[in-house]
Protein backbone atom coordinates (compact mmCIF):
# COMPACT_ATOMS: atom_id res chain seq x y z
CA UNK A 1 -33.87 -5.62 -11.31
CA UNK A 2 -32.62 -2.79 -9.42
CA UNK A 3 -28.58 -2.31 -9.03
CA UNK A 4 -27.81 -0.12 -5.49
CA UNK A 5 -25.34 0.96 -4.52
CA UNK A 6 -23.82 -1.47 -1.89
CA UNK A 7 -24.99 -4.21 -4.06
CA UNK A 8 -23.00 -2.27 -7.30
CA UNK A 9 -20.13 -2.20 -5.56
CA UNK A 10 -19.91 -5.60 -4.29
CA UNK A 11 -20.58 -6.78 -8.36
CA UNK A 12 -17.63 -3.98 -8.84
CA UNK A 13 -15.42 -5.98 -6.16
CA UNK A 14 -16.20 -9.52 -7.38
CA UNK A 15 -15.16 -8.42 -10.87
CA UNK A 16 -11.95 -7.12 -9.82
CA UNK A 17 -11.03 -9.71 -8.01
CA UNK A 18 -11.53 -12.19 -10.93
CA UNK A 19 -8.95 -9.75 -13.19
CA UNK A 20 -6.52 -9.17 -10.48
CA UNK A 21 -6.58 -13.32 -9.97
CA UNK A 22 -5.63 -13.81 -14.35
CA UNK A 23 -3.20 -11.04 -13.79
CA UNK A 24 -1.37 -12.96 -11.20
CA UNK A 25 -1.81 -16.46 -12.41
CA UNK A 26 -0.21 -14.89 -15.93
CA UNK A 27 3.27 -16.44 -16.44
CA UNK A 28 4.58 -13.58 -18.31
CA UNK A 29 3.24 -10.81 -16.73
CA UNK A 30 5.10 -8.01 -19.37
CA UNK A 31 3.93 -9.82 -22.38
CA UNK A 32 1.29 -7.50 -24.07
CA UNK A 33 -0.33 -10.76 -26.28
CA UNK A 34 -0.94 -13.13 -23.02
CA UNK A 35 -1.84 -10.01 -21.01
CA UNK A 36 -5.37 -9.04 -21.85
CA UNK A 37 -5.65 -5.80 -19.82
CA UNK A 38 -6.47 -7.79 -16.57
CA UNK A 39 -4.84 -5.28 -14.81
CA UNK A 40 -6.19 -2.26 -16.24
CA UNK A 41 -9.75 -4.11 -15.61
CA UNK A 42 -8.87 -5.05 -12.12
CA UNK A 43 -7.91 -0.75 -11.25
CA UNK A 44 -11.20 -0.06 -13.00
CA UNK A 45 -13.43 -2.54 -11.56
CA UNK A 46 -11.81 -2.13 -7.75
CA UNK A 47 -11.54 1.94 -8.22
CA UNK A 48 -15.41 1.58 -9.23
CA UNK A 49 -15.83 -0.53 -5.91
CA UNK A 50 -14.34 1.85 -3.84
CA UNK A 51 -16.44 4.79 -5.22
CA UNK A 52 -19.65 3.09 -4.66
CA UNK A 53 -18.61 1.69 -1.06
CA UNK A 54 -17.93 5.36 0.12
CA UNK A 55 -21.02 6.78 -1.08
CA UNK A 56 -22.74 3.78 0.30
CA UNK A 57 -21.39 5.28 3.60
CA UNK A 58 -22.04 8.61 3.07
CA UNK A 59 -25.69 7.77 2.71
CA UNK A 60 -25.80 5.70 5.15
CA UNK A 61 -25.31 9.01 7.62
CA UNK A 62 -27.05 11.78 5.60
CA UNK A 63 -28.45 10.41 2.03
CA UNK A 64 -27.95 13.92 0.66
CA UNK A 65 -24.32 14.02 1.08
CA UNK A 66 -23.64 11.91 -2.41
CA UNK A 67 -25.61 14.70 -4.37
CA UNK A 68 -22.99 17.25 -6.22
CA UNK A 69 -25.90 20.02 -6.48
CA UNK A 70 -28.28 20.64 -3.21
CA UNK A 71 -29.96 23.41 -5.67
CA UNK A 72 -31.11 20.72 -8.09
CA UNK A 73 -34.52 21.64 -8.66
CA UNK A 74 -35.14 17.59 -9.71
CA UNK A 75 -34.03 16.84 -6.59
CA UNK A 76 -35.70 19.01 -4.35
CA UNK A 77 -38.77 17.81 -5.86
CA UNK A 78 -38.37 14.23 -4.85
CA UNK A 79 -37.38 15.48 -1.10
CA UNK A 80 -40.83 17.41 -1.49
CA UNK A 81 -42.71 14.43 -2.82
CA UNK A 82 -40.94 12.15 -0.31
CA UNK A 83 -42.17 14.49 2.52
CA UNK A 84 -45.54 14.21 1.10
CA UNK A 85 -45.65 10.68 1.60
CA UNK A 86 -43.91 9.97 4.31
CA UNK A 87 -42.72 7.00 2.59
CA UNK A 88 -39.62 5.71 4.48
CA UNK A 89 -37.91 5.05 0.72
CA UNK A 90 -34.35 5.91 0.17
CA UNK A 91 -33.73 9.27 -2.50
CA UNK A 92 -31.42 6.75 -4.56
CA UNK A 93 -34.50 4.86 -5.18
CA UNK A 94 -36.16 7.50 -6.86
CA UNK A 95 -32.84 8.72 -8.83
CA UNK A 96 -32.29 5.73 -9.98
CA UNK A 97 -34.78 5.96 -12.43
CA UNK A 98 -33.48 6.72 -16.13
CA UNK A 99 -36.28 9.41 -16.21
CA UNK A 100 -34.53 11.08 -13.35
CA UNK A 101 -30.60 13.23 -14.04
CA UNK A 102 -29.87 13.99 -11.06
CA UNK A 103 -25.78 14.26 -10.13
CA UNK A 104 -23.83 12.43 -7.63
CA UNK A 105 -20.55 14.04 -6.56
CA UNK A 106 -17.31 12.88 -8.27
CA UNK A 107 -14.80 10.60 -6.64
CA UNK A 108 -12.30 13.58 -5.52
CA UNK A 109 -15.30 15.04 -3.53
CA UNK A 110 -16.52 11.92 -2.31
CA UNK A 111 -12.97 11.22 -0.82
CA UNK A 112 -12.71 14.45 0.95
CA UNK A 113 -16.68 14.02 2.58
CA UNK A 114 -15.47 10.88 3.80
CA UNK A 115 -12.36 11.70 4.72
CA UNK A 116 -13.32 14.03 7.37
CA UNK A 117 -16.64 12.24 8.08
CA UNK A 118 -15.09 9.12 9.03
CA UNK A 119 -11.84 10.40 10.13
CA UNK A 120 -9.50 8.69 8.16
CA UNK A 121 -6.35 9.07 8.07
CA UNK A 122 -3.61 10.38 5.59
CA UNK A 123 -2.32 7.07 4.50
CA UNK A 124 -5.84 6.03 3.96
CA UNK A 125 -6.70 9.20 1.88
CA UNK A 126 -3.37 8.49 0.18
CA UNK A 127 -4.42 5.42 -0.83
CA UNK A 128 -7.95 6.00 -1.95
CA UNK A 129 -6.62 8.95 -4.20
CA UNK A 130 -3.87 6.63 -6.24
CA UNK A 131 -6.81 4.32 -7.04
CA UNK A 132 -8.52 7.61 -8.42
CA UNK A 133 -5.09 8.54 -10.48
CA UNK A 134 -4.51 5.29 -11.48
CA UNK A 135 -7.48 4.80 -12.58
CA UNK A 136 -7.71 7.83 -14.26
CA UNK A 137 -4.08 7.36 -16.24
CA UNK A 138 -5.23 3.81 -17.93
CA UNK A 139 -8.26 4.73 -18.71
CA UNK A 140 -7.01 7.89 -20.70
CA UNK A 141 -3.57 7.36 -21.27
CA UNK A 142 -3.21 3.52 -21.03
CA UNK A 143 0.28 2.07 -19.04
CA UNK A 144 3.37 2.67 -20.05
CA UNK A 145 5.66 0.33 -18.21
CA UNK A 146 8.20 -1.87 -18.34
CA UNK A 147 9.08 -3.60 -14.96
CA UNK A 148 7.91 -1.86 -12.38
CA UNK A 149 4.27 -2.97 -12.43
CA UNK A 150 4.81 -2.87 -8.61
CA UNK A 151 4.36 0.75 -8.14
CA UNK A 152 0.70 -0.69 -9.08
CA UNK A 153 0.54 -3.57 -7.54
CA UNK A 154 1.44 -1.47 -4.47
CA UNK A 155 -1.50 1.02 -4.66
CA UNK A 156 -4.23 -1.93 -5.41
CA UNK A 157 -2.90 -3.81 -2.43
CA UNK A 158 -3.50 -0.98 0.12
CA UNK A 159 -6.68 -0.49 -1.58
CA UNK A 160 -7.89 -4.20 -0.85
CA UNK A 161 -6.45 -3.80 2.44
CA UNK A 162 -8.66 -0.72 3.09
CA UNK A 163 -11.41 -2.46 1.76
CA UNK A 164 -11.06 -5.87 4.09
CA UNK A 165 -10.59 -3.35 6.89
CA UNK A 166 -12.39 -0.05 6.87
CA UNK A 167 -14.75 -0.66 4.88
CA UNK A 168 -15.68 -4.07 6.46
CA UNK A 169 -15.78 -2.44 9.49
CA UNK A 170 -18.12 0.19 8.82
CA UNK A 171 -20.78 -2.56 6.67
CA UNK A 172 -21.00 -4.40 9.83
CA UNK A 173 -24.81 -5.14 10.43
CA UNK A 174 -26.41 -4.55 13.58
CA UNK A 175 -28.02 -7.72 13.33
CA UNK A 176 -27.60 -11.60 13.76
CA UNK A 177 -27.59 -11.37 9.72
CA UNK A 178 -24.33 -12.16 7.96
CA UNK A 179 -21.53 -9.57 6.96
CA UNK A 180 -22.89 -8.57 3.17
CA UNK A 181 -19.24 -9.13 2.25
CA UNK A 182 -18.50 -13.09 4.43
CA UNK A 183 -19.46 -14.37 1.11
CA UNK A 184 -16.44 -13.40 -0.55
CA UNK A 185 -14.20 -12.11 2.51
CA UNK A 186 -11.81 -15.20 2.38
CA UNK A 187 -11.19 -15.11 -0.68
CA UNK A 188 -10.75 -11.83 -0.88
CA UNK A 189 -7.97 -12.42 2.03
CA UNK A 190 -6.34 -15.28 -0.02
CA UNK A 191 -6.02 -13.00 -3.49
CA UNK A 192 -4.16 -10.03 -1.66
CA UNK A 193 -2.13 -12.49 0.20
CA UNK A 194 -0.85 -13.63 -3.18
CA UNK A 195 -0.87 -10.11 -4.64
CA UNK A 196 1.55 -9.19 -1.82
CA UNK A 197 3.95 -11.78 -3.11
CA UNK A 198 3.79 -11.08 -6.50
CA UNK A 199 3.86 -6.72 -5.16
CA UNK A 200 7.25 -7.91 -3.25
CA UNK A 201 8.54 -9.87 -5.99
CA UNK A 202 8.39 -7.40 -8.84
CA UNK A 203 9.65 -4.77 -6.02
CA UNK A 204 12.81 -6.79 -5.33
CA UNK A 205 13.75 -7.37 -9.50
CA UNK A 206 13.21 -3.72 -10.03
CA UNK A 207 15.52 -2.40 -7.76
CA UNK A 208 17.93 -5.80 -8.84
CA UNK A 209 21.27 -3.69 -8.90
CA UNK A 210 20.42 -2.04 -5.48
CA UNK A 211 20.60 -5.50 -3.93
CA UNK A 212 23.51 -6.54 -5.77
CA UNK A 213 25.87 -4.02 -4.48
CA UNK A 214 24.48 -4.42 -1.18
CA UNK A 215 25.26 -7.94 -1.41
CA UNK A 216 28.92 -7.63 -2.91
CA UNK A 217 29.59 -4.56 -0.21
CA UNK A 218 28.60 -6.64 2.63
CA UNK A 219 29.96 -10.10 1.22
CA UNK A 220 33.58 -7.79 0.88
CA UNK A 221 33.87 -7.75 4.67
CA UNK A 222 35.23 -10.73 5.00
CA UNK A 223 38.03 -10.12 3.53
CA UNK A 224 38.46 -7.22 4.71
CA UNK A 225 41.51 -7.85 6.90
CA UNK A 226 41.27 -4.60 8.86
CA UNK A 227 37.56 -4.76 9.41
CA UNK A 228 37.61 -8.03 11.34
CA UNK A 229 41.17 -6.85 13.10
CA UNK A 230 39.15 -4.19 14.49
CA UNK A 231 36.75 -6.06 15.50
CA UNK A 232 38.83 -8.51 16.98
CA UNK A 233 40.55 -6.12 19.28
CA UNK A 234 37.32 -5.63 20.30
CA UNK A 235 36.13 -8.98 21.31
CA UNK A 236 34.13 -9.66 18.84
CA UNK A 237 34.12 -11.71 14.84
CA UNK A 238 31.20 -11.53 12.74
CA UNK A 239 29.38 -13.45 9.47
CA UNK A 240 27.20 -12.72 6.69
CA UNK A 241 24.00 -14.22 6.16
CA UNK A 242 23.12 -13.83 2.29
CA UNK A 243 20.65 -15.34 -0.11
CA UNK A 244 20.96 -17.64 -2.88
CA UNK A 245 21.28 -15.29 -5.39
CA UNK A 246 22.87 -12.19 -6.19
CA UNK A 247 20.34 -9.67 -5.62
CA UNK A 248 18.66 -11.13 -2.44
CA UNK A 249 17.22 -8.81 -0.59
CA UNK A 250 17.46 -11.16 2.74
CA UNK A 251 20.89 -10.29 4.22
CA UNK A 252 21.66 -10.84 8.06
CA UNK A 253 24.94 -9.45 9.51
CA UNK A 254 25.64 -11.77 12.85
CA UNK A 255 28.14 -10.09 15.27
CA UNK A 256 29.63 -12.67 18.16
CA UNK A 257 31.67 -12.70 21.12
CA UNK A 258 34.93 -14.89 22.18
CA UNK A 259 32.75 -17.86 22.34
CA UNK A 260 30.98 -17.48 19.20
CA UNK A 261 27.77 -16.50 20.06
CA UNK A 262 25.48 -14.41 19.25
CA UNK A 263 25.92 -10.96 20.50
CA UNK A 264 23.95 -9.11 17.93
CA UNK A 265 21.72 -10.08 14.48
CA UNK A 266 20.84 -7.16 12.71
CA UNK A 267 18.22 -8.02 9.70
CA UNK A 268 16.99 -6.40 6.68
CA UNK A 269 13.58 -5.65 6.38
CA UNK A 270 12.15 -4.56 2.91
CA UNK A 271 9.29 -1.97 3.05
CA UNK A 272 8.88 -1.96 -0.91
CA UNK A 273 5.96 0.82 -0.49
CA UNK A 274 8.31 3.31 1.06
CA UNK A 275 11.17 1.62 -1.44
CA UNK A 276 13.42 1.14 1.17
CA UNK A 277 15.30 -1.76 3.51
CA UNK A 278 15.64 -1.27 6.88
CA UNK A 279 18.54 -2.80 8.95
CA UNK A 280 17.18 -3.54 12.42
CA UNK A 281 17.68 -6.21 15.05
CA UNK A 282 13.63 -6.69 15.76
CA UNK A 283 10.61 -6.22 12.99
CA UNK A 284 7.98 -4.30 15.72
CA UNK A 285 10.01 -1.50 17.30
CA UNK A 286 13.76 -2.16 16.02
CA UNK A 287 16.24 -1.00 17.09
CA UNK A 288 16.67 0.59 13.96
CA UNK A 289 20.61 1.24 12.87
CA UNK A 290 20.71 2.14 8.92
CA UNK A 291 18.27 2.47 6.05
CA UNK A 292 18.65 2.25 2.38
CA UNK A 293 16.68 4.24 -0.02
CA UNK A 294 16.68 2.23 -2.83
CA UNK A 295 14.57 5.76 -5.05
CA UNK A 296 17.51 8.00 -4.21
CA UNK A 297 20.51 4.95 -4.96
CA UNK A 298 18.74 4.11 -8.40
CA UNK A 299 19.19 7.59 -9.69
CA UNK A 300 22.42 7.82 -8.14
CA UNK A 301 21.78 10.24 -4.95
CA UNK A 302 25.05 10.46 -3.07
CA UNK A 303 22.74 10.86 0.24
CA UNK A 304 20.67 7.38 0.26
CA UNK A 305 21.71 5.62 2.95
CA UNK A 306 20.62 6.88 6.48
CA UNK A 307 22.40 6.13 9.75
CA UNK A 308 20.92 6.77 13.30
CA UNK A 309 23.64 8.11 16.04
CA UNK A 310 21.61 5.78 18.39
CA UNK A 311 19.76 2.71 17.26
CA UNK A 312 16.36 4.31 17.43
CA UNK A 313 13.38 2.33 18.21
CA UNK A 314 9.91 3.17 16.25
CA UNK A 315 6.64 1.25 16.91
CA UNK A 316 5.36 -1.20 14.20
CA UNK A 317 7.84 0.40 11.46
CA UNK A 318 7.31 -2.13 9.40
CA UNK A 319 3.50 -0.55 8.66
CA UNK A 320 4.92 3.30 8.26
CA UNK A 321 3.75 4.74 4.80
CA UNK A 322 6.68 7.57 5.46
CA UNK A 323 9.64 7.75 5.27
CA UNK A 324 10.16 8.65 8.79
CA UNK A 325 14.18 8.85 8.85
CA UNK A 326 13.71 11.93 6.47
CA UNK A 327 11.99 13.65 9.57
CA UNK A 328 14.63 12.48 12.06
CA UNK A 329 17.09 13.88 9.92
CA UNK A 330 15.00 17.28 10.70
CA UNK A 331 14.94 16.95 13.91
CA UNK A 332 15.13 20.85 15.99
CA UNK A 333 16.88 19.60 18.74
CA UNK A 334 19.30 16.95 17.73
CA UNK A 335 19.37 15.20 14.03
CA UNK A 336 19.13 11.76 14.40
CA UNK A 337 20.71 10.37 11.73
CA UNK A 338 22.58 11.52 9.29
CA UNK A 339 22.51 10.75 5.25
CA UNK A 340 25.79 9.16 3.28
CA UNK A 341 26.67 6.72 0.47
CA UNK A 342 26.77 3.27 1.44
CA UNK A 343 29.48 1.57 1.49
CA UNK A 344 32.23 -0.81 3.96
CA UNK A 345 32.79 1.92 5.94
């Protein structure tokens, strides 16, 4: 039986998957007794997946760019004996072989070759490199955590994303033959679909408080007697969308003319792997008015709330790994927005 490399990592993927779906089907996630290390085996066996996918790659242009040492004397030799035979057989075939020690590169190097390789960009190098640390911290250190197993649950998400995306792209055969991964791709879709609601879920308790006080602040307006005089001088009344409980993060502030209608809806919009909720009246471009950061309001940053001068409109925010308000408030020839502590005013 031979194990290759594409083959590997599929075995890798399928394993991972069947962790990751205990993990979420777990009714008490936190509880150390009913939670055999499914996570910690899902990281490994997905981390192990990505590894093997990207050197799969790599081969597949040059097979010599997943060896660490081009010196290798062992290795050399099989290049020789290949060329002797003219034997159209792949190197791996040959190394392989527990008779053979010959070294691949590690994951940080294989990350960088592909990186520049295959183009890919930051947020996709981002994300391959918290699989490796991630990987690297339960493995040695184990997880310390209470409830914020999102931070993880954020990092293996992207990384199945990346892997129903780039990667799929790139395995595509030539051929009439079937995608390697169709067997499984589905699936695969239906598991992160149901990891993103357990991500946002976990996301949205953490940062609990946050929501509360945005709920209370917002809820305070009407009865705030000079807020809606204001408005009303202006033409205008308003209401307050909120959820059923106390730290929803779905609010909706409605603003509406002398007839009652709708003159403006602006919306949150949670964006847990940038921590933040973003108060816009559309989810593609915006307008964008205010955003919270819920990192700097947990530890009690004065400056966490940002406010644009001019609604600003930004394409497909909702899929920005940046904080991108932090660079308007940069800006050399105008800030954009400006930080402050939320609140009624």
């Amino acid at each position: 039986m031979r194990l290759e490399l594409f083959e590997n990592g599929i075995d890798s993927l399928r394993f991972g998957m069947d962790f990751y779906d205990k993990y979420l089907m777990l009714e008490d996630k936190y509880d150390s007794t009913s939670n055999p290390g499914y996570l910690k085996m899902a990281v490994i066996s997905f981390h192990n997946c990505l590894e093997l996918f990207s050197k799969k790659l790599l081969s597949d242009v040059n097979e010599l760019l997943i060896y660490r040492d081009l010196s290798d004397e062992i290795l050399l030799g099989l290049i020789r004996n290949k060329k002797k035979t003219q034997i159209e057989i792949p190197l791996d075939y040959y190394v392989i072989s527990d008779q053979i020690n010959v070294l691949t590169i590690d994951y940080i190097e294989c990350i960088k070759r592909l990186g520049i390789i295959y183009d890919l960009s930051k947020s996709q190098i981002k994300t391959l490199e918290a699989m490796g640390k991630i990987r690297n911290k339960i493995t040695h250190f184990g997880l310390d955590k209470t409830i914020d197993f999102h931070e993880i649950l954020i990092d293996v998400n992207k990384a199945l994303n990346l892997i129903t995306d780039f990667y799929y792209e790139n395995f595509k055969s030539k051929g009439k033959d079937e995608h390697p991964l169709d067997p499984i791709y589905e699936n695969l879709l239906d598991l992160i679909e149901r990891a993103e609601v357990e991500e946002y879920q976990n996301w949205e308790v953490f940062y609990a408080d946050n929501f509360e006080f945005l709920n209370y602040t917002l809820a305070s307006l009407t009865e705030n007697e000079q807020f809606k005089s204001d408005l009303k001088a202006k033409g205008f009344t308003f209401e307050v969308e909120l959820g059923d409980y106390s730290h929803s993060s779905n609010i909706t502030f409605r603003l509406l003319n002398k007839r009652g209608e709708v003159y403006k809806e602006i919306q949150s919009i949670n964006i847990p792997r940038i921590n933040s909720t973003i108060f816009t009246e559309g989810s593609v471009v915006g307008p964008i008015y205010f955003v919270i950061d819920h990192s700097k309001k947990i530890l009690d940053e004065e400056k966490h709330c940002y406010i644009y001068h001019n609604p600003k409109e930004h394409n497909e925010f909702e899929y920005e790994d940046s904080k991108f308000w932090e660079e308007d408030l940069q800006k050399r020839n105008g800030k954009l927005c400006y930080g402050t502590y939320f609140n009624e005013v």
